[in-house]
C-alpha atoms as a PDB file:
ATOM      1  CA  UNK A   1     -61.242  -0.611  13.823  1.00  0.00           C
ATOM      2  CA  UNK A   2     -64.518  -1.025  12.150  1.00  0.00           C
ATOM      3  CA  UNK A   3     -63.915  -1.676   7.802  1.00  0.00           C
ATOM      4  CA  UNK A   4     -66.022   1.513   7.247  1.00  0.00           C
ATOM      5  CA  UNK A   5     -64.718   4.061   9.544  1.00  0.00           C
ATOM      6  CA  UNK A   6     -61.247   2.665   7.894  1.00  0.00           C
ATOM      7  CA  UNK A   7     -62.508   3.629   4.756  1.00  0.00           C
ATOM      8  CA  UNK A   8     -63.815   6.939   5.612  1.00  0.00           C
ATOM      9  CA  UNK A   9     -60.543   7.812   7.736  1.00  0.00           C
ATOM     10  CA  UNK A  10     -58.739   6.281   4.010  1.00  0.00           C
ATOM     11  CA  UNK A  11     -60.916   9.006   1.964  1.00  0.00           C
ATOM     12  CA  UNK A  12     -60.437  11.677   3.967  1.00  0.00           C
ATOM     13  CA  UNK A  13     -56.496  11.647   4.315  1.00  0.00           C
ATOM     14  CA  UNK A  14     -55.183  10.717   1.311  1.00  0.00           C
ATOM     15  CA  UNK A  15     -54.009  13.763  -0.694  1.00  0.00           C
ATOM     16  CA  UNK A  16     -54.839  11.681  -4.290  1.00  0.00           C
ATOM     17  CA  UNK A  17     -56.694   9.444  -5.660  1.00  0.00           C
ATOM     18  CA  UNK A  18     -55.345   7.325  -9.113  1.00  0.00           C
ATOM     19  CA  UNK A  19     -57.946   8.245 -11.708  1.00  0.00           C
ATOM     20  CA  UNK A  20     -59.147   5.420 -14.393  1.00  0.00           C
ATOM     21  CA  UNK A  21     -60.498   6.202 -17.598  1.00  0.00           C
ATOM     22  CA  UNK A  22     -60.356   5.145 -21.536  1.00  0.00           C
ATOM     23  CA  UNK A  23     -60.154   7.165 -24.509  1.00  0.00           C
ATOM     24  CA  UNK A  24     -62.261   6.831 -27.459  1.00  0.00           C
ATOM     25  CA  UNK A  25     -60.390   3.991 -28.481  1.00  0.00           C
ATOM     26  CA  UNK A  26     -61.458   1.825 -25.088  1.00  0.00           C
ATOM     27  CA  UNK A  27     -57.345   2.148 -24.744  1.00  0.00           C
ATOM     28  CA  UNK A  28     -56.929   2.644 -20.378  1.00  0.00           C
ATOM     29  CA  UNK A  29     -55.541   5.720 -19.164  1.00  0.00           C
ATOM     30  CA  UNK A  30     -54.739   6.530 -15.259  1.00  0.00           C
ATOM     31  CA  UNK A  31     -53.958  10.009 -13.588  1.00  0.00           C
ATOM     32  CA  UNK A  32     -53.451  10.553  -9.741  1.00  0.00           C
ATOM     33  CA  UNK A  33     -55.310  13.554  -8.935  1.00  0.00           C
ATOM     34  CA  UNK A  34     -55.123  15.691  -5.782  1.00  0.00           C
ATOM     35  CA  UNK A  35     -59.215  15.539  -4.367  1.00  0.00           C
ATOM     36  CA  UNK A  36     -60.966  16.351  -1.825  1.00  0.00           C
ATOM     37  CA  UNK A  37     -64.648  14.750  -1.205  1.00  0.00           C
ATOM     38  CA  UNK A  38     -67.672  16.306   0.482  1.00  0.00           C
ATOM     39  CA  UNK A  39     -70.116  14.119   3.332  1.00  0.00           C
ATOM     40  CA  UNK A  40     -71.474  12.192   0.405  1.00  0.00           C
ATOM     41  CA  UNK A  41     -68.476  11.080  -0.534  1.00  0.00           C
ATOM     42  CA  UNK A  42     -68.490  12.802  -4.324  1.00  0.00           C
ATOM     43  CA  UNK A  43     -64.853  13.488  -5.305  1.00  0.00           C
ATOM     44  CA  UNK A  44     -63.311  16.941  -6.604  1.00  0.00           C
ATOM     45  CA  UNK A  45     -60.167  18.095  -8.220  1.00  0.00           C
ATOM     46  CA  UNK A  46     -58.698  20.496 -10.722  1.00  0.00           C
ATOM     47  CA  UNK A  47     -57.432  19.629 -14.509  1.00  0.00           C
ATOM     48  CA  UNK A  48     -56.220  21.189 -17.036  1.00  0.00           C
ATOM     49  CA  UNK A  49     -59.895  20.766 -20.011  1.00  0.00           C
ATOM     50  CA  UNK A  50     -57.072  19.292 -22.724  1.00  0.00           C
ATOM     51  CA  UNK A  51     -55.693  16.381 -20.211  1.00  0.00           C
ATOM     52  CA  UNK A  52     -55.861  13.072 -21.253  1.00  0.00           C
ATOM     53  CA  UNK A  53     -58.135  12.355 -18.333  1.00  0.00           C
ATOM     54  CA  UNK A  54     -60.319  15.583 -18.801  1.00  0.00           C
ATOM     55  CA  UNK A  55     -60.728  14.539 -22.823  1.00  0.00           C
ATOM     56  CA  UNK A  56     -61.484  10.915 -21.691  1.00  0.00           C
ATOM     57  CA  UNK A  57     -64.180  12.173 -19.592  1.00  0.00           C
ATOM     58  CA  UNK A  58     -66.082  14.148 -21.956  1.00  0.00           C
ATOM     59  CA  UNK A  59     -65.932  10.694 -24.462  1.00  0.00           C
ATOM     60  CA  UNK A  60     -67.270   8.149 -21.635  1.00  0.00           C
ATOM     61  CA  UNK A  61     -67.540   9.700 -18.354  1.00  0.00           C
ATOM     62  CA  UNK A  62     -67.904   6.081 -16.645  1.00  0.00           C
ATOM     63  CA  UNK A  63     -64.440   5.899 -14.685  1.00  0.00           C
ATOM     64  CA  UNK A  64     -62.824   3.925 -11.640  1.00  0.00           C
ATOM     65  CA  UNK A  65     -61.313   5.483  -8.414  1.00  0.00           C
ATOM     66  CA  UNK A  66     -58.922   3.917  -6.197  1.00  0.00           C
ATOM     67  CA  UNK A  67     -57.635   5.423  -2.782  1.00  0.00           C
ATOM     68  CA  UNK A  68     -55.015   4.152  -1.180  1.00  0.00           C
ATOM     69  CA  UNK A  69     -51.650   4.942   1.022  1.00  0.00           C
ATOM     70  CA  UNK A  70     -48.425   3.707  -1.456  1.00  0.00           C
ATOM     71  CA  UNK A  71     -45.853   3.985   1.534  1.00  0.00           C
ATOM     72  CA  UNK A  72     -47.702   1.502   3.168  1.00  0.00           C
ATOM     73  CA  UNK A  73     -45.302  -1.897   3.860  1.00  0.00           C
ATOM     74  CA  UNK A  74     -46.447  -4.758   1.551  1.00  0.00           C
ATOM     75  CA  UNK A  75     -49.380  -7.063   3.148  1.00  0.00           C
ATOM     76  CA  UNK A  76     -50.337  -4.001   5.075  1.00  0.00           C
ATOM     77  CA  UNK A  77     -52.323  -1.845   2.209  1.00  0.00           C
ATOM     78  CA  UNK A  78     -55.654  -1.147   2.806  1.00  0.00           C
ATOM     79  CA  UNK A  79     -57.958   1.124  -0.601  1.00  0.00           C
ATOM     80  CA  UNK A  80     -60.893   2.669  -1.359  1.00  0.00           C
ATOM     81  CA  UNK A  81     -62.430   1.562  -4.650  1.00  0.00           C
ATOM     82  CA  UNK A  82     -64.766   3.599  -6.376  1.00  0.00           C
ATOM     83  CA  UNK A  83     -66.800   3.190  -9.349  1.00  0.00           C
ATOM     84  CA  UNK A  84     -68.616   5.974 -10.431  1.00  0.00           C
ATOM     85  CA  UNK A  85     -69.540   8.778 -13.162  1.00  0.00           C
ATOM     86  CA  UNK A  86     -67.298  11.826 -13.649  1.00  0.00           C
ATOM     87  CA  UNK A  87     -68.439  15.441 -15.391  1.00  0.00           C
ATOM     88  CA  UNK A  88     -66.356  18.651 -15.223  1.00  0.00           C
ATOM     89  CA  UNK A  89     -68.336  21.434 -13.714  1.00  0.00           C
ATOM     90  CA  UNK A  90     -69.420  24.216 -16.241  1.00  0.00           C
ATOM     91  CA  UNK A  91     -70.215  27.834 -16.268  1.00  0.00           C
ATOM     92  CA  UNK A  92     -73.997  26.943 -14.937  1.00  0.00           C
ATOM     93  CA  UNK A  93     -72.629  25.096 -12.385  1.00  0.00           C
ATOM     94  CA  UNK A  94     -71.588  28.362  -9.823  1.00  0.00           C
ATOM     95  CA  UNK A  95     -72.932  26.757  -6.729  1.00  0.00           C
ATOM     96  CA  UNK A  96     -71.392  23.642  -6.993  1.00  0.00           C
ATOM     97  CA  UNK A  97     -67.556  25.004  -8.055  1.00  0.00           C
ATOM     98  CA  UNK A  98     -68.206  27.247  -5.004  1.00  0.00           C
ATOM     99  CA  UNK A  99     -68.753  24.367  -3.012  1.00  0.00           C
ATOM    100  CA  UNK A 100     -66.128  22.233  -4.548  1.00  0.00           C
ATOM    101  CA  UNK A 101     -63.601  24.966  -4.116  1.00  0.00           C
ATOM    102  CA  UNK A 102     -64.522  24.699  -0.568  1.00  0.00           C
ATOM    103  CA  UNK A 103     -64.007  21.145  -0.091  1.00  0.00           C
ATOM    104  CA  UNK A 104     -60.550  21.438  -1.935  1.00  0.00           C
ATOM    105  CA  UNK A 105     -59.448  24.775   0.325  1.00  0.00           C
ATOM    106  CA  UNK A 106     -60.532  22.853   3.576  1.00  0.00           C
ATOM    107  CA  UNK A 107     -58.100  19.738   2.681  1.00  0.00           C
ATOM    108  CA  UNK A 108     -55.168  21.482   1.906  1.00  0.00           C
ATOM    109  CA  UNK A 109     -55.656  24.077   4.735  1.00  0.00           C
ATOM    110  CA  UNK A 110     -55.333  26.833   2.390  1.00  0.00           C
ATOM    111  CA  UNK A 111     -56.524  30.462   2.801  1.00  0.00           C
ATOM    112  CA  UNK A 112     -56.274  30.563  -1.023  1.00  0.00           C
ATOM    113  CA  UNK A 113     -59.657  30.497  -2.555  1.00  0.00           C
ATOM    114  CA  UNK A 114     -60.013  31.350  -6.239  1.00  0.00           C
ATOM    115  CA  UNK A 115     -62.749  32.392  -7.591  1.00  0.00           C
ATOM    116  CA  UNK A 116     -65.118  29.892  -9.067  1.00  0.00           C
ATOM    117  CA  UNK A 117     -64.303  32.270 -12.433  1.00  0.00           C
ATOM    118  CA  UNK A 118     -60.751  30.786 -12.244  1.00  0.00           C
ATOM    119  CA  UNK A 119     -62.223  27.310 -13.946  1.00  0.00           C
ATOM    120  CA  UNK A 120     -64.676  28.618 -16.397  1.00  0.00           C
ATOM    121  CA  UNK A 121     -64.371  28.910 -20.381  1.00  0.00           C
ATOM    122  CA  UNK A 122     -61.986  30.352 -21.904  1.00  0.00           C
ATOM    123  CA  UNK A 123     -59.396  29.572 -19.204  1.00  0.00           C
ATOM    124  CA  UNK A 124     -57.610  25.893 -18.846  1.00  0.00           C
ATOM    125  CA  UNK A 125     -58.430  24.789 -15.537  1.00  0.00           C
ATOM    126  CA  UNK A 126     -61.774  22.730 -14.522  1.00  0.00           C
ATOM    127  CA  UNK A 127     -62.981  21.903 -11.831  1.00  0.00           C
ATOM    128  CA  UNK A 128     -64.136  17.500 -12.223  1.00  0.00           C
ATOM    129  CA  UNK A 129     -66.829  15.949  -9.791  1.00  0.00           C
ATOM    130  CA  UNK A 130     -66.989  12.087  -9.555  1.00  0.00           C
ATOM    131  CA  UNK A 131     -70.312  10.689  -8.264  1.00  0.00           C
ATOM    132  CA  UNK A 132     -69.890   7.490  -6.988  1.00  0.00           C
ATOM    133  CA  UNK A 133     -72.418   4.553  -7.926  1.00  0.00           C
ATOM    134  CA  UNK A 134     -70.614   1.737  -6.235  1.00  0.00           C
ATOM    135  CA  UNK A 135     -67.824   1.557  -3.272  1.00  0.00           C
ATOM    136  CA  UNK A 136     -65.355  -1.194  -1.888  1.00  0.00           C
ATOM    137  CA  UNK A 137     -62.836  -1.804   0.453  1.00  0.00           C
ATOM    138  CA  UNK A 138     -59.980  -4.863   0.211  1.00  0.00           C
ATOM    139  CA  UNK A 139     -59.436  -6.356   3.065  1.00  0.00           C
ATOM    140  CA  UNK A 140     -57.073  -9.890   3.692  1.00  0.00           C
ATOM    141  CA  UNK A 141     -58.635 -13.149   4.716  1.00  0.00           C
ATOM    142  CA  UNK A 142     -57.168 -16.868   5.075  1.00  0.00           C
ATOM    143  CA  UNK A 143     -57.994 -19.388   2.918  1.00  0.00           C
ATOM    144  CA  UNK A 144     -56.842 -22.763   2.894  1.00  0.00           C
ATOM    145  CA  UNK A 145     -54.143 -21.245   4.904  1.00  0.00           C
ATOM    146  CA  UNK A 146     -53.056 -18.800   2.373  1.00  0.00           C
ATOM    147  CA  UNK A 147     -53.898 -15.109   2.895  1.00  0.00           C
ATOM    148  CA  UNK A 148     -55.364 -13.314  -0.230  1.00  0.00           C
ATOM    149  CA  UNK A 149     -56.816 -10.043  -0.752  1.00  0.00           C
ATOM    150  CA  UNK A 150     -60.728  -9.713  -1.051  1.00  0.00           C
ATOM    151  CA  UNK A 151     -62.899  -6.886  -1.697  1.00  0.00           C
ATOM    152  CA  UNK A 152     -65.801  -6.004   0.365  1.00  0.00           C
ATOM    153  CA  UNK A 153     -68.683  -3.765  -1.128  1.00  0.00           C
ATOM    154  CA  UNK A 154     -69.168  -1.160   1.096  1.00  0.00           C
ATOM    155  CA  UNK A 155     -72.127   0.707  -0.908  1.00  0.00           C
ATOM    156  CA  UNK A 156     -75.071   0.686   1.199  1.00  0.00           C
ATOM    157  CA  UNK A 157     -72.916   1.835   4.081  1.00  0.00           C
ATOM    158  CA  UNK A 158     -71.281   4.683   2.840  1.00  0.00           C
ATOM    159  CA  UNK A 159     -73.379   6.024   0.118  1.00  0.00           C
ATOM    160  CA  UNK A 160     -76.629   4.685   0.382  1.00  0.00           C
ATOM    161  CA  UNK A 161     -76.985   4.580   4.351  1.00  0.00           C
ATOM    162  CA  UNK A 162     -80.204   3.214   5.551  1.00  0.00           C
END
């Protein structure tokens, strides 16, 4: 199978993605988040606006995505890396928390569809959009007859398609 139909097939099944950011001491903080991602590959999910992650976000919204199956045996794992800038979605933002809450109904298979007034100000849930800037895949080669994992940079294919 072709690297970045892997990838895309990766994306669109996994149920969570383990979310990298740092706090306003640089100090590293990860959260898996349930997401869902739209044809352009941005990435969605709901958090509470006083999570670690949320708070980190609003300090330095530059953060680091990895998708990946964890039941998968060892030497087998295949991820999605993604670099990228994340912003939670405020109350000018309708259209887009419409359209997020979309993409997150449509993975779960869920008739439940709240309101895009569910994750405005005052209340605790947001809804968090991660723009990627930069994509890659790992993938195992041989070298000098040992197998390590390399990472492929998969950008121009899946974001920035020619």
């Amino acid at each position: 199978m072709d690297l970045i139909e892997k990838a895309i097939i990766e994306i669109n099944n996994q149920l969570y993605l383990t979310l990298a950011t740092v706090d306003e001491f640089q100090q590293p903080w990860n959260s898996p988040v349930y997401f869902a991602s739209d044809k352009k590959y941005t990435c969605y999910w709901v958090s509470e606006a006083v999570s670690q992650h949320s708070l980190n976000i609003k300090n330095n919204n530059k953060v680091m995505a990895i998708i990946f199956n964890s039941m998968i045996p060892h030497g087998q794992g295949f991820g999605v890396y993604i670099q990228g800038t994340a912003f939670e979605l405020d109350n000018t933002q309708s259209d887009e928390i419409i359209h997020a809450i979309e993409i997150l109904s449509g993975k779960i298979q869920s008739s439940y569809k709240p309101n895009f007034d569910k994750f405005l100000t005052p209340l605790p849930r947001r809804i968090y959009k991660l723009t990627p800037n930069k994509v890659w895949i790992n993938t195992i080669i041989e070298e000098q007859e040992i197998k390590v994992d390399r990472r492929i940079d998969i950008t121009d294919y899946l974001i920035n398609p020619k």
